[in-house]
Protein backbone atom coordinates (compact mmCIF):
# COMPACT_ATOMS: atom_id res chain seq x y z
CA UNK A 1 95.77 109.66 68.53
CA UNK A 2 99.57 110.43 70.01
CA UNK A 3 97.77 112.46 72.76
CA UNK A 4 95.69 109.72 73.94
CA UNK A 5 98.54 107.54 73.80
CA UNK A 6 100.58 109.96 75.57
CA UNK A 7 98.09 110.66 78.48
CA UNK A 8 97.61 106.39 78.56
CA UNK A 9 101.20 106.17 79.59
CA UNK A 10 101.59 109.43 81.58
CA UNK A 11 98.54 107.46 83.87
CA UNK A 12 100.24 104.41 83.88
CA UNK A 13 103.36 106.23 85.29
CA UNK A 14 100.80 107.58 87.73
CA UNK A 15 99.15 104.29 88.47
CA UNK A 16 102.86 103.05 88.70
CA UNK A 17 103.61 105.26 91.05
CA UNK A 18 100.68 104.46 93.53
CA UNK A 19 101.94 100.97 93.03
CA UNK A 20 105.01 102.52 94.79
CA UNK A 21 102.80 104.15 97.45
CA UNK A 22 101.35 100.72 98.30
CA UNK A 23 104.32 99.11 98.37
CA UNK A 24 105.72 101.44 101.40
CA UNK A 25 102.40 101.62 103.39
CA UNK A 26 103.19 97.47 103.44
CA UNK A 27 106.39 98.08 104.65
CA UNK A 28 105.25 100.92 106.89
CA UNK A 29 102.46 98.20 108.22
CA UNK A 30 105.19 95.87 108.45
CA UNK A 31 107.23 97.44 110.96
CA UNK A 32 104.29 98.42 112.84
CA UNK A 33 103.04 95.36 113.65
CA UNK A 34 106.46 93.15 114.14
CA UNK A 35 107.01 96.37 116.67
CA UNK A 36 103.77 95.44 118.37
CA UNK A 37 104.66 91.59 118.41
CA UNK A 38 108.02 92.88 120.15
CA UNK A 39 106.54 95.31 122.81
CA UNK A 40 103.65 92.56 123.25
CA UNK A 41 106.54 89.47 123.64
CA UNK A 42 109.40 91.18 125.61
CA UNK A 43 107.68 94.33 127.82
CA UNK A 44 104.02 92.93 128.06
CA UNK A 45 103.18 96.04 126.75
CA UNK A 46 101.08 96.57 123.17
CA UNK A 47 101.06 99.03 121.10
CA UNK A 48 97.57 100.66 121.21
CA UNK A 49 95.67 100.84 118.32
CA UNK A 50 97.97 98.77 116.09
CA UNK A 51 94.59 96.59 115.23
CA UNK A 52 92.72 99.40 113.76
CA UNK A 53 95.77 101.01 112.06
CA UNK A 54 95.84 97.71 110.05
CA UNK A 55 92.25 97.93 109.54
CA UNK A 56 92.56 101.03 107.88
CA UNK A 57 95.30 100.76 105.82
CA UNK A 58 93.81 97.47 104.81
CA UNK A 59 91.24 100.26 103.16
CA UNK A 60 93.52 102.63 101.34
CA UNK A 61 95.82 99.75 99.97
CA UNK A 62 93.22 97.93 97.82
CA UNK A 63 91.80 101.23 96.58
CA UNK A 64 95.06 102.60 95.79
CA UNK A 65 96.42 99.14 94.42
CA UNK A 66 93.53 97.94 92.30
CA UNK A 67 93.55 100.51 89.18
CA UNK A 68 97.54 99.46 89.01
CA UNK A 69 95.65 96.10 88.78
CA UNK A 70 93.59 96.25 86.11
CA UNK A 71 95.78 98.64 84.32
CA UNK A 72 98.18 95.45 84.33
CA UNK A 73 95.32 93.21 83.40
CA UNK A 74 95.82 91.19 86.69
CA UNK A 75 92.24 91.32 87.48
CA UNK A 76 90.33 87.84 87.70
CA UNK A 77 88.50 86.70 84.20
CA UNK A 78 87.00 83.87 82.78
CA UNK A 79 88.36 83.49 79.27
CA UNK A 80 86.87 80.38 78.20
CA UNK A 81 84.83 81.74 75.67
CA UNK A 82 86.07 84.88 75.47
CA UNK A 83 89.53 82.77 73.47
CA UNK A 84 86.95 81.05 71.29
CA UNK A 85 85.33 84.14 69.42
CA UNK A 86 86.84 87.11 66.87
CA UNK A 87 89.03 89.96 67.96
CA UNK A 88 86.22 92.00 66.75
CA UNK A 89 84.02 90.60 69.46
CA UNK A 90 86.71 90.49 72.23
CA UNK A 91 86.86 94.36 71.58
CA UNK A 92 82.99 94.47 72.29
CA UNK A 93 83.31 92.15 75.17
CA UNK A 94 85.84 94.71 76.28
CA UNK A 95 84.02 97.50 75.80
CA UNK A 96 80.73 96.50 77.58
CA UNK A 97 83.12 95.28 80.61
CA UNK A 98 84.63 98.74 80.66
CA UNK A 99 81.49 100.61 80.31
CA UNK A 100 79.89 98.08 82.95
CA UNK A 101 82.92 98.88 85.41
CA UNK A 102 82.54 102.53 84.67
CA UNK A 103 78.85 102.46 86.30
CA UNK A 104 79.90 100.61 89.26
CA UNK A 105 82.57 102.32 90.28
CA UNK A 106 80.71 105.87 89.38
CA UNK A 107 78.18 104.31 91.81
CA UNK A 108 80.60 103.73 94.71
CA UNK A 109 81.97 107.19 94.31
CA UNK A 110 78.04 108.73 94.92
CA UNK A 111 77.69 106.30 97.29
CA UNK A 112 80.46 106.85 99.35
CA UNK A 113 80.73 110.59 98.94
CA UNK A 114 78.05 112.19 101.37
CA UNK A 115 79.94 109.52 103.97
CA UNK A 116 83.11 110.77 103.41
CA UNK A 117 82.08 114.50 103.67
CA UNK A 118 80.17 113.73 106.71
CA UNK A 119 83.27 111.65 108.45
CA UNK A 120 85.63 115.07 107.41
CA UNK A 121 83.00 117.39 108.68
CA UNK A 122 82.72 115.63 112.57
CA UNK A 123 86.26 114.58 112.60
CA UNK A 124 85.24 110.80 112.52
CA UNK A 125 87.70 108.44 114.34
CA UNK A 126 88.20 104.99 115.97
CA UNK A 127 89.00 105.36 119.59
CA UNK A 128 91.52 102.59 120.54
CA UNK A 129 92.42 102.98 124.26
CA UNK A 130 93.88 107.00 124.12
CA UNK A 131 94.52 106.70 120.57
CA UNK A 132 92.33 108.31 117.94
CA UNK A 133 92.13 106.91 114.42
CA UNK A 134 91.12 108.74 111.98
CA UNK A 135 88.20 107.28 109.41
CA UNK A 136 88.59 110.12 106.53
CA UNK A 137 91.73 108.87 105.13
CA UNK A 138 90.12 105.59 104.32
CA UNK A 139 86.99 106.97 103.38
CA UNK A 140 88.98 109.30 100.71
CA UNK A 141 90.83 106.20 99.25
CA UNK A 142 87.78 104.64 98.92
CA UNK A 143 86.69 107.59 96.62
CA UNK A 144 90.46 108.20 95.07
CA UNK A 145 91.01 104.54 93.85
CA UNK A 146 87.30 104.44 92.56
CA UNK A 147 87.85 108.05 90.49
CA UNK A 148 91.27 106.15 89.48
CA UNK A 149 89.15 102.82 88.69
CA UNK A 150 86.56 105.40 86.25
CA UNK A 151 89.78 106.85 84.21
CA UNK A 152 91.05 103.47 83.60
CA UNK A 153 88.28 101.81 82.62
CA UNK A 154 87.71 105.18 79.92
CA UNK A 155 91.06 104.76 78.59
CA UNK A 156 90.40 100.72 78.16
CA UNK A 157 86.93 101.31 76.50
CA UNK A 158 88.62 103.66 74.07
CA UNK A 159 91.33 101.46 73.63
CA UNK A 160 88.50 98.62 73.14
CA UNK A 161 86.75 101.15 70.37
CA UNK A 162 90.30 101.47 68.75
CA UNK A 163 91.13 97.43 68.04
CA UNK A 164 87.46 97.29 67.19
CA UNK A 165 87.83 99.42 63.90
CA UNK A 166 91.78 99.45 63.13
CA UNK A 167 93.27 96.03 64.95
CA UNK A 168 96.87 97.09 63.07
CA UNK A 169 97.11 100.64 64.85
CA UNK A 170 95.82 99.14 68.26
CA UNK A 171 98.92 96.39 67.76
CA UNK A 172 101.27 99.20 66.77
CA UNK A 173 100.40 101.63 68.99
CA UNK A 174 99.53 100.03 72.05
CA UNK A 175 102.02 96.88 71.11
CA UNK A 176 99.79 94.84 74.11
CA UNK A 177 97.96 91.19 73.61
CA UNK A 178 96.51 89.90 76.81
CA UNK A 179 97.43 86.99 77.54
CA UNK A 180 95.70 84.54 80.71
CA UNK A 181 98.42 85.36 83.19
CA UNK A 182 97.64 89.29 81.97
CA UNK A 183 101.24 89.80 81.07
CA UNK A 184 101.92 92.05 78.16
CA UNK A 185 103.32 90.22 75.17
C-alpha cells in the first residue's frame, strides 16, 4: 500500500509540474501574440505565422493540462444522483468511469499513433508565408496527455477498488472527499 501511495503523489508532483509547463506556454503565447498586435498596430507589419502557432499550442495545452485536471477532480460531472446513493456505490460508479476513461483514451492513443509516426517520418508542417510549423509536436501531446490521461485514470480505479473494501484506509491514506467544486476537503 505505501508504494502505491508513494507513486500517487510522485505523479501528482509530475502532473503538477506539467501544470507548470502549461502555465509558461500561456505566457509564452501571451507575448507572442500582444507582439503581433504591436508589429500589426504600429509598423503594419505581422508577425507570420502567429495564427497557426496559437493553433498549435492550443493542441499541446489541453493535452498537457487535462490529466492535472482530473487529477484535481475539476473535470465536469453530474452528481445528482451520484450524492443520493452509498459510498459503496460511488466507489463502483468510480470505478466503471475510470475503467470507461481508460478505453477511450487507450483508443485515442491507437488512433492517433500511426498519424503521429507518419507526420515525424515526412517532417509534417504548416506553411504560413516563409514560416514552417511543425505538426509533430502537437501530434505527440496529443499522445503524451492521453498516456498521462491512462495512468491517472489506473491510479483512480485503484483508488476506487480501495474505498470500495476499506472506506477507513482510503480516508486515512488518501485523506480526499470530493466535493462539487472538486476541491479536496
Amino acid at each position: 500500500m505505501s508504494t502505491f501511495i508513494k507513486a500517487d503523489r510522485l505523479y501528482n508532483k509530475f502532473l503538477t509540474f506539467l501544470n507548470g509547463v502549461v502555465a509558461a506556454i500561456v505566457f509564452a503565447i501571451m507575448i507572442v501574440i500582444t507582439a503581433d498586435v504591436v508589429a500589426r498596430t504600429v509598423f503594419h507589419s505581422p508577425f507570420q505565422g502567429v495564427s497557426e502557432i496559437v493553433a498549435n499550442s492550443i493542441i499541446i495545452l489541453c493535452f498537457l493540462e487535462i490529466p492535472y485536471a482530473l487529477m484535481k477532480g475539476a473535470l465536469v460531472r453530474t452528481t445528482l444522483g451520484y450524492d443520493k446513493v452509498p459510498h459503496k456505490v460511488q466507489s463502483l460508479i468510480d470505478f466503471c468511469a475510470a475503467i470507461l476513461g481508460i478505453v477511450v483514451f487507450v483508443l485515442l492513443v491507437k488512433g492517433s499513433w500511426p498519424n503521429f509516426l507518419n507526420a515525424l517520418a515526412i517532417n509534417d508542417s504548416e506553411i504560413a508565408g516563409s514560416v514552417r510549423i511543425p505538426t509533430t509536436p502537437g501530434r505527440f501531446s496529443i499522445i503524451f496527455g492521453s498516456v498521462a490521461m491512462i495512468i491517472e485514470f489506473v491510479f483512480i480505479a485503484i483508488k476506487s477498488l480501495i474505498r470500495f473494501k476499506n472506506p477507513e484506509v482510503y480516508a486515512r491514506e488518501f485523506a480526499v472527499h470530493d466535493t462539487m467544486e472538486g476541491e479536496a476537503v
